[in-house]
Protein backbone atom coordinates (compact mmCIF):
# COMPACT_ATOMS: atom_id res chain seq x y z
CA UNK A 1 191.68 145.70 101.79
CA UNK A 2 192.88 143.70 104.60
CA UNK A 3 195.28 140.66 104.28
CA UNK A 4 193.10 137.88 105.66
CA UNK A 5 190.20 139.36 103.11
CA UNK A 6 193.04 139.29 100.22
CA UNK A 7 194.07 136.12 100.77
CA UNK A 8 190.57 134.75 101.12
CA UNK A 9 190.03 136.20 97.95
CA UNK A 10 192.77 134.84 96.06
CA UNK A 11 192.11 131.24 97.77
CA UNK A 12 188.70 131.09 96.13
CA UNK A 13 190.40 132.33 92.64
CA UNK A 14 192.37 129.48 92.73
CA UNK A 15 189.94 126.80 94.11
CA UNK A 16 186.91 128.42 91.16
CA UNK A 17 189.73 128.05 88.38
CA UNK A 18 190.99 124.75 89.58
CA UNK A 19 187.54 123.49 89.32
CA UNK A 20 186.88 124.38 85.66
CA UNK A 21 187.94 121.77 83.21
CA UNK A 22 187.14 118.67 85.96
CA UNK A 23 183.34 118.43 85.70
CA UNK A 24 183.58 115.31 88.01
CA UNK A 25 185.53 113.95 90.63
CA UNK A 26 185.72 111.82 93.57
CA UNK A 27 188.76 110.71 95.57
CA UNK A 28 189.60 107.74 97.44
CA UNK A 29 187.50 104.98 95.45
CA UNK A 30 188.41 101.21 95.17
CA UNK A 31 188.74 100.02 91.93
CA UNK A 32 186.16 96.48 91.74
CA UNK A 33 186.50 95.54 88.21
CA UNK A 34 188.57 96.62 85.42
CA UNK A 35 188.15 95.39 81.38
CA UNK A 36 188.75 96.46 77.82
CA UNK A 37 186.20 95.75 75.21
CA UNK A 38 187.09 94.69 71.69
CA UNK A 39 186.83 98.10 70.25
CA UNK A 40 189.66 99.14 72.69
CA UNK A 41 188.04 100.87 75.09
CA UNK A 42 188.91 100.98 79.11
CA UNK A 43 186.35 100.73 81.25
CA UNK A 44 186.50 100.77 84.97
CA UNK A 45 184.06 100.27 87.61
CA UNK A 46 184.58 101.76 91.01
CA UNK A 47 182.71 101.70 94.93
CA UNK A 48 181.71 105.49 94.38
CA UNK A 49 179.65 107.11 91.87
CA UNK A 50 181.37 109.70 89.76
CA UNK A 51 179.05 112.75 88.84
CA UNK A 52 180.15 114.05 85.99
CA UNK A 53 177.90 116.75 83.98
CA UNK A 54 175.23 114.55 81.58
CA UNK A 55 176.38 110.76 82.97
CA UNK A 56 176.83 109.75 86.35
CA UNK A 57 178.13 106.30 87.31
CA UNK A 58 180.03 104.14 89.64
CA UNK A 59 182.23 103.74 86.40
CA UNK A 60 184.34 105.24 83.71
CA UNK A 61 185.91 105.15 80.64
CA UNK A 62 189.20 106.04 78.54
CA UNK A 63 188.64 106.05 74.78
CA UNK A 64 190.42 103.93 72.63
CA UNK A 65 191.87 106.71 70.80
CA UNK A 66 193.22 108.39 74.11
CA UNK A 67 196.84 108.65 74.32
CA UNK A 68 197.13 107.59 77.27
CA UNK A 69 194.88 104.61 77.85
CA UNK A 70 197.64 101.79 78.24
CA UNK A 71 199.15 103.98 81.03
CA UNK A 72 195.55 104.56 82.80
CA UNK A 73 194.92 101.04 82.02
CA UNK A 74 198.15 99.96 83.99
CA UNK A 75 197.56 101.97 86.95
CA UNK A 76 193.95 100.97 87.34
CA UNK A 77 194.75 97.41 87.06
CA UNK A 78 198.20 98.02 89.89
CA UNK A 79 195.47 99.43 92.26
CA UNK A 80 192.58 96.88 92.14
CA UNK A 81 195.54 94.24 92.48
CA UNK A 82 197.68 96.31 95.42
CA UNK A 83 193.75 97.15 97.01
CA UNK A 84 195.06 100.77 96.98
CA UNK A 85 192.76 103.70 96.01
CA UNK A 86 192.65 106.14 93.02
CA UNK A 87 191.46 109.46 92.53
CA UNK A 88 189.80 110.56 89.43
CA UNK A 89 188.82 113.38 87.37
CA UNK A 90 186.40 113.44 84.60
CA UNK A 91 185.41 115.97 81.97
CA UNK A 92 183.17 114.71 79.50
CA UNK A 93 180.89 111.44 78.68
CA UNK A 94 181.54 108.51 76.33
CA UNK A 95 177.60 107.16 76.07
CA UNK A 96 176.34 106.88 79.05
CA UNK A 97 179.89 107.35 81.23
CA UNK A 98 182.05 109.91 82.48
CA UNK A 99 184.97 109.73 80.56
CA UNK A 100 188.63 109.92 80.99
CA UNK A 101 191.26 111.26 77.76
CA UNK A 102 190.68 111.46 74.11
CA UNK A 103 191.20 115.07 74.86
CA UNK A 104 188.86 115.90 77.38
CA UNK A 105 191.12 116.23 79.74
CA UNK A 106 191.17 114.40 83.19
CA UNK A 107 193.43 112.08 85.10
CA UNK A 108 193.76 109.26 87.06
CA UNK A 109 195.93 108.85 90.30
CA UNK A 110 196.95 105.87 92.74
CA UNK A 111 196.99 107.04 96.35
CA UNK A 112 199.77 105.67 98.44
């Protein structure tokens, strides 16, 4: 097998496995409104519609019971402020939302 088919081989490895686990993503988004209901729960609406496996929406959530809500609730809240963007990963739906933690997984990051 020749190098260049190798390495095209082992680039789409990578890229298939890196996929699995983040059923939804989009990159770049503005952050329009942030709140927390009384129950605890984040929720976060953004310019771009995330399409996530069973909910799509221009929003999502971080369970109350997600370890790291306070954090994604800070950096959210930084970025609609600053007018930076954030990319997001979902895997998972909370009703009717893609959804962020309580251990399915995803993230949440603040572009520069």
């Amino acid at each position: 097998m020749n190098t260049t088919l190798k390495g095209l081989l082992v680039g789409l490895t990578l890229m298939m496995g890196a996929g699995q686990g983040m059923a939804g993503y989009v990159g770049g988004a503005t952050v329009s409104s942030v709140g927390v209901n009384e129950a605890g729960r984040v929720f976060v609406y953004i310019n771009t519609t995330i399409t996530q496996t069973g909910c799509n929406a221009a929003r999502f959530d971080v369970a109350s019971n997600s370890p790291g809500a306070k954090q994604i609730l800070a950096l959210v809240t930084s970025a609609l402020i600053s007018g930076k963007t954030i990319n997001v990963a979902t895997n998972g739906c909370i009703d009717t939302y893609p959804l962020v933690g309580a251990g399915a997984g995803g993230y949440i990051q603040v572009n520069p």
